[in-house]
PDB file of N, CA and C in Angstrom:
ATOM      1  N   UNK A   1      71.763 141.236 106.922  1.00  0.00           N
ATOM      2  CA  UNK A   1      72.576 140.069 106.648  1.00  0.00           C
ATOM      3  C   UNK A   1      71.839 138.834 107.151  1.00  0.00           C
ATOM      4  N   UNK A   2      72.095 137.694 106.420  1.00  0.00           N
ATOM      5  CA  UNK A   2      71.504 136.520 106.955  1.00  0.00           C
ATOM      6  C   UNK A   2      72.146 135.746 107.989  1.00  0.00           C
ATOM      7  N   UNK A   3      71.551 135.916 108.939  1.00  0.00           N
ATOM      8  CA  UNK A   3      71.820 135.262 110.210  1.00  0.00           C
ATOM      9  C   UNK A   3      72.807 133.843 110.322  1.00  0.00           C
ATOM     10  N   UNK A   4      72.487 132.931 109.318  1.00  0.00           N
ATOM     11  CA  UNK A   4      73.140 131.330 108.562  1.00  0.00           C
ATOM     12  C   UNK A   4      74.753 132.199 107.860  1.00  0.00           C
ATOM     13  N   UNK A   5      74.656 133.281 107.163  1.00  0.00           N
ATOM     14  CA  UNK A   5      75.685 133.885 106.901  1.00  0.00           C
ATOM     15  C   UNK A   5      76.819 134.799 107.796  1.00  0.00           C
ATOM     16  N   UNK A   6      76.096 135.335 109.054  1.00  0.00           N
ATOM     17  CA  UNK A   6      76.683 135.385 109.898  1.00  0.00           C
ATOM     18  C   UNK A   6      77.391 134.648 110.881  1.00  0.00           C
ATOM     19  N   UNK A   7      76.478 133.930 111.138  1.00  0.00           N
ATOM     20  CA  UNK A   7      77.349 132.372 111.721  1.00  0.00           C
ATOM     21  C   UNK A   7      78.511 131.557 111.071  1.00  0.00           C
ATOM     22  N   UNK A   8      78.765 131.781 109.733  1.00  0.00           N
ATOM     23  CA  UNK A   8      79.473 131.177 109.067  1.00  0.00           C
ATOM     24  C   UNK A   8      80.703 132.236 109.244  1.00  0.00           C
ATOM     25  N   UNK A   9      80.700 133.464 109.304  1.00  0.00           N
ATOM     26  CA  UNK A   9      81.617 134.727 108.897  1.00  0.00           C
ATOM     27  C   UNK A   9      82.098 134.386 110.736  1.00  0.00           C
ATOM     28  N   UNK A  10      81.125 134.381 111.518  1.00  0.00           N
ATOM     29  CA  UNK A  10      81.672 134.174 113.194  1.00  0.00           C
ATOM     30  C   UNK A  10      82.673 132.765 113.245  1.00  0.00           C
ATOM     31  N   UNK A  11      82.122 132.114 112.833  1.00  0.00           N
ATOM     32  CA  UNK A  11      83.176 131.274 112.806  1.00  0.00           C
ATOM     33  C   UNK A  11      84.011 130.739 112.240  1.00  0.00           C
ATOM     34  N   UNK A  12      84.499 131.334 111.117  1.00  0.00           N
ATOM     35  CA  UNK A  12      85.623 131.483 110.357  1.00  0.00           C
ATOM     36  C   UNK A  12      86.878 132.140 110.847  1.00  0.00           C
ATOM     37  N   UNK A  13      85.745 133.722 111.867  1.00  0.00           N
ATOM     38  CA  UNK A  13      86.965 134.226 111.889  1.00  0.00           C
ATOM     39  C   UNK A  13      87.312 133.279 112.905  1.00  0.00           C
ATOM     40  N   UNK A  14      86.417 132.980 114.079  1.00  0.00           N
ATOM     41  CA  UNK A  14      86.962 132.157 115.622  1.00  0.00           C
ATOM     42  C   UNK A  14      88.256 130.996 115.180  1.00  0.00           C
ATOM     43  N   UNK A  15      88.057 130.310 113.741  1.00  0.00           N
ATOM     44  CA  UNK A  15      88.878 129.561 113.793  1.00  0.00           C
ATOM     45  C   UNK A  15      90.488 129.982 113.493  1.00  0.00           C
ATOM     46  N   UNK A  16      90.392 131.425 112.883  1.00  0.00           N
ATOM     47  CA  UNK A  16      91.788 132.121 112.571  1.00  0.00           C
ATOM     48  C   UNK A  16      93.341 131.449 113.183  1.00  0.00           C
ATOM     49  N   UNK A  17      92.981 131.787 114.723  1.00  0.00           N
ATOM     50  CA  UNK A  17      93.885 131.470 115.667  1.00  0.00           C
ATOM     51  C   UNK A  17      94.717 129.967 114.948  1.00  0.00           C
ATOM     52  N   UNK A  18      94.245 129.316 114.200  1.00  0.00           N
ATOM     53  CA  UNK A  18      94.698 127.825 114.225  1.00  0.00           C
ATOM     54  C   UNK A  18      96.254 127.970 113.107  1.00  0.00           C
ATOM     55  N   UNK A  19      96.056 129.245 112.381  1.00  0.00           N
ATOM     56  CA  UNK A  19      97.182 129.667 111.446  1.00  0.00           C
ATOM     57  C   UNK A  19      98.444 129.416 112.157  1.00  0.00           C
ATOM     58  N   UNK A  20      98.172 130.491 113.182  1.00  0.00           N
ATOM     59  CA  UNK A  20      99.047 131.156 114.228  1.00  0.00           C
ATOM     60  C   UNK A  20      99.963 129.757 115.126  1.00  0.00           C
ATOM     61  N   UNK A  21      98.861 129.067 115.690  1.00  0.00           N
ATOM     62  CA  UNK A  21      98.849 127.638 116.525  1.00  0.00           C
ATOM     63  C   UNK A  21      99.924 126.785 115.883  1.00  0.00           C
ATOM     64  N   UNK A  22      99.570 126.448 114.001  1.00  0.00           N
ATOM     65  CA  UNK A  22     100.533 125.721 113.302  1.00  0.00           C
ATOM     66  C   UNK A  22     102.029 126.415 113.117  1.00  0.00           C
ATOM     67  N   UNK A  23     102.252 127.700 112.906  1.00  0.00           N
ATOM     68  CA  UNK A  23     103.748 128.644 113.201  1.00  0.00           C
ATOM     69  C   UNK A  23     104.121 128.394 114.387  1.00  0.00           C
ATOM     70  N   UNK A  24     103.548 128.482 115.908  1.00  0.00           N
ATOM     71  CA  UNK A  24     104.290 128.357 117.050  1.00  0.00           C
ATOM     72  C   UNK A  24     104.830 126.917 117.127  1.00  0.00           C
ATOM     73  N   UNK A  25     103.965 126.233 116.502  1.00  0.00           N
ATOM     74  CA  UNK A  25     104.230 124.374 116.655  1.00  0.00           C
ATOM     75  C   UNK A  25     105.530 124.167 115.563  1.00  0.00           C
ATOM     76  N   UNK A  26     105.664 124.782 114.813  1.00  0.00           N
ATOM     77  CA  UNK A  26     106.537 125.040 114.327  1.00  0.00           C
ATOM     78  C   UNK A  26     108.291 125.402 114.401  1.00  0.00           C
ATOM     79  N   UNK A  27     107.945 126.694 115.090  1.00  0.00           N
ATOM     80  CA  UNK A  27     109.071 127.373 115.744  1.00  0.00           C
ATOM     81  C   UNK A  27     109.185 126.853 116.991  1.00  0.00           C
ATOM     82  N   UNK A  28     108.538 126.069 117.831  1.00  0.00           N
ATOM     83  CA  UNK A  28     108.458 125.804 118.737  1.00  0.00           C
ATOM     84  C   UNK A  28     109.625 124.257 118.993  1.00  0.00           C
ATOM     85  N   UNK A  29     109.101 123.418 117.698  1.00  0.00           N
ATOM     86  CA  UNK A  29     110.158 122.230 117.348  1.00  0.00           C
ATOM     87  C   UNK A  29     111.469 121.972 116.658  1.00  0.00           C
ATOM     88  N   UNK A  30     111.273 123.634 115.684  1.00  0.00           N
ATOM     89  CA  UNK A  30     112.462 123.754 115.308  1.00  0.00           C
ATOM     90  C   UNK A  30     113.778 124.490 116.119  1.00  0.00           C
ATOM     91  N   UNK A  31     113.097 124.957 117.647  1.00  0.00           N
ATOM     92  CA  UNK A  31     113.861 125.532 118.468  1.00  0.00           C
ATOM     93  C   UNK A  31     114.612 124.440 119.712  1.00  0.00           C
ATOM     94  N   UNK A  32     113.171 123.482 119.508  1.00  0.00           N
ATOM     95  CA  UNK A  32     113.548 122.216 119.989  1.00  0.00           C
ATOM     96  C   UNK A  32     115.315 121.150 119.229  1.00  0.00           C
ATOM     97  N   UNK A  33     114.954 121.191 118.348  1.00  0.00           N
ATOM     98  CA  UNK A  33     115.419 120.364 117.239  1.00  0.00           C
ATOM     99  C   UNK A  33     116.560 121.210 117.309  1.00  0.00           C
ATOM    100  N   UNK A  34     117.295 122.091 117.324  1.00  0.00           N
ATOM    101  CA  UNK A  34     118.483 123.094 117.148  1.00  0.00           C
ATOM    102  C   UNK A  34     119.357 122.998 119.007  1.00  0.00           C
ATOM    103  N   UNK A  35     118.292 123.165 119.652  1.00  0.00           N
ATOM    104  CA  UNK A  35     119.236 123.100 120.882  1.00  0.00           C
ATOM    105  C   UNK A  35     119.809 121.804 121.355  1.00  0.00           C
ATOM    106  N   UNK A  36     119.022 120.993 120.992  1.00  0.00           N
ATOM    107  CA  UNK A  36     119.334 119.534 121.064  1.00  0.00           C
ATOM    108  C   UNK A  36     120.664 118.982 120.350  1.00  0.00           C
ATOM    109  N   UNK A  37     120.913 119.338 119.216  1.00  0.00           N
ATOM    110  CA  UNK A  37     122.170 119.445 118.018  1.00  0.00           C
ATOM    111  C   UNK A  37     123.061 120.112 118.765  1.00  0.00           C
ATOM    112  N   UNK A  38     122.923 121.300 119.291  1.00  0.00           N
ATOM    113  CA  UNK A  38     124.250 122.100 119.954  1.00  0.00           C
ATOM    114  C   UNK A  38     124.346 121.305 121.049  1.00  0.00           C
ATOM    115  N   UNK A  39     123.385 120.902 121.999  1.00  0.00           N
ATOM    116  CA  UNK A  39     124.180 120.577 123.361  1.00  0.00           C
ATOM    117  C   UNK A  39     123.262 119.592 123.731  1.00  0.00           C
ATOM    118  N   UNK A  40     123.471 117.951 122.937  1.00  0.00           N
ATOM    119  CA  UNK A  40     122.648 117.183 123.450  1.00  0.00           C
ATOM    120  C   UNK A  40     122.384 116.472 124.751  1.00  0.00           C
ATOM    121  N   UNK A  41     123.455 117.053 125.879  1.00  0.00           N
ATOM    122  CA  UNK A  41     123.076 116.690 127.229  1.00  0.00           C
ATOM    123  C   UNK A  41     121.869 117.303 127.653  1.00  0.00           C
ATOM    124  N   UNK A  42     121.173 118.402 127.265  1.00  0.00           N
ATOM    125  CA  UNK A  42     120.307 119.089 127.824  1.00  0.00           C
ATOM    126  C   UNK A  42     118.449 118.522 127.342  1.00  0.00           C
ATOM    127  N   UNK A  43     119.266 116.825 126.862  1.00  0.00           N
ATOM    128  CA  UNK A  43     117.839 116.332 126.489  1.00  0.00           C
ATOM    129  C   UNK A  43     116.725 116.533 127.315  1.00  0.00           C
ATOM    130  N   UNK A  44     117.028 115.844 128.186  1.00  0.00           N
ATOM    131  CA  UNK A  44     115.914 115.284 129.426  1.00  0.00           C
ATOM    132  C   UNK A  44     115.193 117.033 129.807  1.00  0.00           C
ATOM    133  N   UNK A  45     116.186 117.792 130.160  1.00  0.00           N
ATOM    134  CA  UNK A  45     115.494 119.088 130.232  1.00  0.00           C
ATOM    135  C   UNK A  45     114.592 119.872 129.679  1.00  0.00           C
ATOM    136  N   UNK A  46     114.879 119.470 128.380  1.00  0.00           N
ATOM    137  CA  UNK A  46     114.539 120.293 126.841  1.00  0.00           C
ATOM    138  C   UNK A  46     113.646 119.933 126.834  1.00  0.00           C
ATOM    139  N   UNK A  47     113.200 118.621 126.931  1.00  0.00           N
ATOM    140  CA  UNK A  47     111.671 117.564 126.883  1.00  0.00           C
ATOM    141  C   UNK A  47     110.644 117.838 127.544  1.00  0.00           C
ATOM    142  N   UNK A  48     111.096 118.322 128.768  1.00  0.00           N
ATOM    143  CA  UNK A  48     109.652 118.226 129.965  1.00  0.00           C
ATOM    144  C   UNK A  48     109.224 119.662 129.383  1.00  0.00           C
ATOM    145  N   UNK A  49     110.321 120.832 129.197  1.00  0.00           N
ATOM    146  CA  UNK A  49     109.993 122.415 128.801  1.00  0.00           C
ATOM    147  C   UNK A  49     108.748 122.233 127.662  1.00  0.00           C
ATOM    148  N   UNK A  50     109.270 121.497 126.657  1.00  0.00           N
ATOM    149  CA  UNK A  50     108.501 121.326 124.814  1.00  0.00           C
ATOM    150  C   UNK A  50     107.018 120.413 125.472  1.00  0.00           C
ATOM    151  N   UNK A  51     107.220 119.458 126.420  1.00  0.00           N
ATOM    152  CA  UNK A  51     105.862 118.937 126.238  1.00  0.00           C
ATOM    153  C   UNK A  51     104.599 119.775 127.119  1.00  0.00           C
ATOM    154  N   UNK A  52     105.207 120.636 127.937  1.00  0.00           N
ATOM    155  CA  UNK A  52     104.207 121.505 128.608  1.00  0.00           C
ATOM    156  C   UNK A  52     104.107 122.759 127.679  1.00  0.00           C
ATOM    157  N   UNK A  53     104.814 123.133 126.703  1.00  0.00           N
ATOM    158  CA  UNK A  53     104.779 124.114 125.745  1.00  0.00           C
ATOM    159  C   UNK A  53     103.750 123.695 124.391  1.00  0.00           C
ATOM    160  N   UNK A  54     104.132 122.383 124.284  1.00  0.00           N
ATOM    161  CA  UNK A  54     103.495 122.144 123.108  1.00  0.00           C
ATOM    162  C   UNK A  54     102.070 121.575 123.783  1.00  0.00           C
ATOM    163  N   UNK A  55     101.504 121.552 124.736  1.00  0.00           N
ATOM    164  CA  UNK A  55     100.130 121.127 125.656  1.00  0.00           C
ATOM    165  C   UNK A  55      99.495 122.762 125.562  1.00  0.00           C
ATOM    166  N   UNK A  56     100.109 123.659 125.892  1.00  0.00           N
ATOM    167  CA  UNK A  56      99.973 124.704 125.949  1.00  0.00           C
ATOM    168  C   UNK A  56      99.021 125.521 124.562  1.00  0.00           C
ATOM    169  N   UNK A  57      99.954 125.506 123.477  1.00  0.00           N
ATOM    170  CA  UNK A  57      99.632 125.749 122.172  1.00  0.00           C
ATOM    171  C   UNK A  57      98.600 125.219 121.613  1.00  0.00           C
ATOM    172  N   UNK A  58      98.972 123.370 121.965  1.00  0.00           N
ATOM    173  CA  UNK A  58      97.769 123.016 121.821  1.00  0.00           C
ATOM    174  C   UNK A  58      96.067 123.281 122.161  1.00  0.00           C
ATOM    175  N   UNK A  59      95.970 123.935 123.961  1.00  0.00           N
ATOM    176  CA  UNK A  59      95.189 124.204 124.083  1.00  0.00           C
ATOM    177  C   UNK A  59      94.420 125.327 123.309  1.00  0.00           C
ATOM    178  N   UNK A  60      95.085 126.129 123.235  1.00  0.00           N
ATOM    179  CA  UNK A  60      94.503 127.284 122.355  1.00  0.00           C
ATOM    180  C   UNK A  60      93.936 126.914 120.974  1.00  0.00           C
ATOM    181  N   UNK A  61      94.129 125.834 120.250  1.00  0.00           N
ATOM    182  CA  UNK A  61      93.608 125.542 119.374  1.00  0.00           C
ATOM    183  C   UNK A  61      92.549 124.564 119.784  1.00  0.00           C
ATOM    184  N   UNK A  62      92.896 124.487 120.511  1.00  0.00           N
ATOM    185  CA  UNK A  62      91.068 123.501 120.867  1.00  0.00           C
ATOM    186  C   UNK A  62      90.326 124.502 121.140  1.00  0.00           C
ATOM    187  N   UNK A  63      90.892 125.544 122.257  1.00  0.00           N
ATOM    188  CA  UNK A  63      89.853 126.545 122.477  1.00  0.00           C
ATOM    189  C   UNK A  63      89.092 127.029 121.442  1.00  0.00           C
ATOM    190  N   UNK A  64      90.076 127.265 120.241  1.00  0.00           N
ATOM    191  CA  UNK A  64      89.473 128.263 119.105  1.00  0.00           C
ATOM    192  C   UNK A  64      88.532 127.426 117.965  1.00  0.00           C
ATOM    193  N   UNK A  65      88.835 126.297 118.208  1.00  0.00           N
ATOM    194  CA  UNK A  65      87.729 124.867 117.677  1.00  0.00           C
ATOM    195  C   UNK A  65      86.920 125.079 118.634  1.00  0.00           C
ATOM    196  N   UNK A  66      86.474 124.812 119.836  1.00  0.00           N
ATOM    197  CA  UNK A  66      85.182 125.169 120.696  1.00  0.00           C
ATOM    198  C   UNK A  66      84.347 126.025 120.363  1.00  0.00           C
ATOM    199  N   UNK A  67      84.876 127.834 120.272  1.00  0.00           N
ATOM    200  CA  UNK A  67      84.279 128.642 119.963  1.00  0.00           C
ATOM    201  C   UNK A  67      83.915 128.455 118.679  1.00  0.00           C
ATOM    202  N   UNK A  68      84.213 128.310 117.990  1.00  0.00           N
ATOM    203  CA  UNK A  68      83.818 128.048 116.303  1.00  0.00           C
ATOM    204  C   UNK A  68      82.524 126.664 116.592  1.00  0.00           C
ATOM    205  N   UNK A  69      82.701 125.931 116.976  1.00  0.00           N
ATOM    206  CA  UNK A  69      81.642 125.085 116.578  1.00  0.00           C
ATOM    207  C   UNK A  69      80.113 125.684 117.867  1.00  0.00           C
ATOM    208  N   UNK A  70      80.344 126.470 119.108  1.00  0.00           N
ATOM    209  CA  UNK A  70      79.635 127.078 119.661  1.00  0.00           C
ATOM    210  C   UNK A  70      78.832 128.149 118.820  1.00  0.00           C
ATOM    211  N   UNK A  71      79.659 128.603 117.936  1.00  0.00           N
ATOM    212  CA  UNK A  71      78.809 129.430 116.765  1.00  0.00           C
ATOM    213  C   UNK A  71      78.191 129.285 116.120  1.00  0.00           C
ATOM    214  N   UNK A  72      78.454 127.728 115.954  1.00  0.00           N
ATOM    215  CA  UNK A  72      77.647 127.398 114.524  1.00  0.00           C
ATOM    216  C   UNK A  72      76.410 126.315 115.288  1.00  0.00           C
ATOM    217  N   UNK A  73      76.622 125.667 115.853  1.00  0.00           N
ATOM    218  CA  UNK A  73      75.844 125.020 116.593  1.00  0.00           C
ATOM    219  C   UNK A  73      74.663 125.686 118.078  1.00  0.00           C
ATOM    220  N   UNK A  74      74.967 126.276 118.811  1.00  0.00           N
ATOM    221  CA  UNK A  74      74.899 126.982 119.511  1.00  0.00           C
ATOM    222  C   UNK A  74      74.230 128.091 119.498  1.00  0.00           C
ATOM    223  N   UNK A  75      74.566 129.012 118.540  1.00  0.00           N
ATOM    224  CA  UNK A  75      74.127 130.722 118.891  1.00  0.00           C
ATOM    225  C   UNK A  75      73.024 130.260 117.449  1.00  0.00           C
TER     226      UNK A  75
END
């Protein structure tokens, strides 16, 4: 296999994770967005939980952008 073709197949798959990343960001706001409607006193609470959750998620998609461009650049 060609090495330029392998690098491309490595980091395709590395970027996979980002599918996954956009569903949790997802379910993540629409779980937001629903508890808020039932019991909107529990704003202030709900907020600090979602922005360390959604920092969270986020990281993993940077991670999986790192490794992908470490592949292609890099190896």
């Amino acid at each position: 296999m060609d090495p330029v073709a392998a690098k491309m197949i490595g980091a395709a798959i590395a970027v996979l994770p980002l599918a996954c990343v956009g569903l949790a960001l997802g379910n993540l706001f629409s779980s937001v967005i629903e508890s808020i409607g039932r019991n909107p006193s529990v704003t202030e609470t709900v907020k600090g939980s979602v922005l360390l959750y959604f920092a969270l998620i986020e990281a993993i998609a940077l991670f999986a952008l790192l490794i992908a461009l470490l592949i292609l650049f890099v190896v």
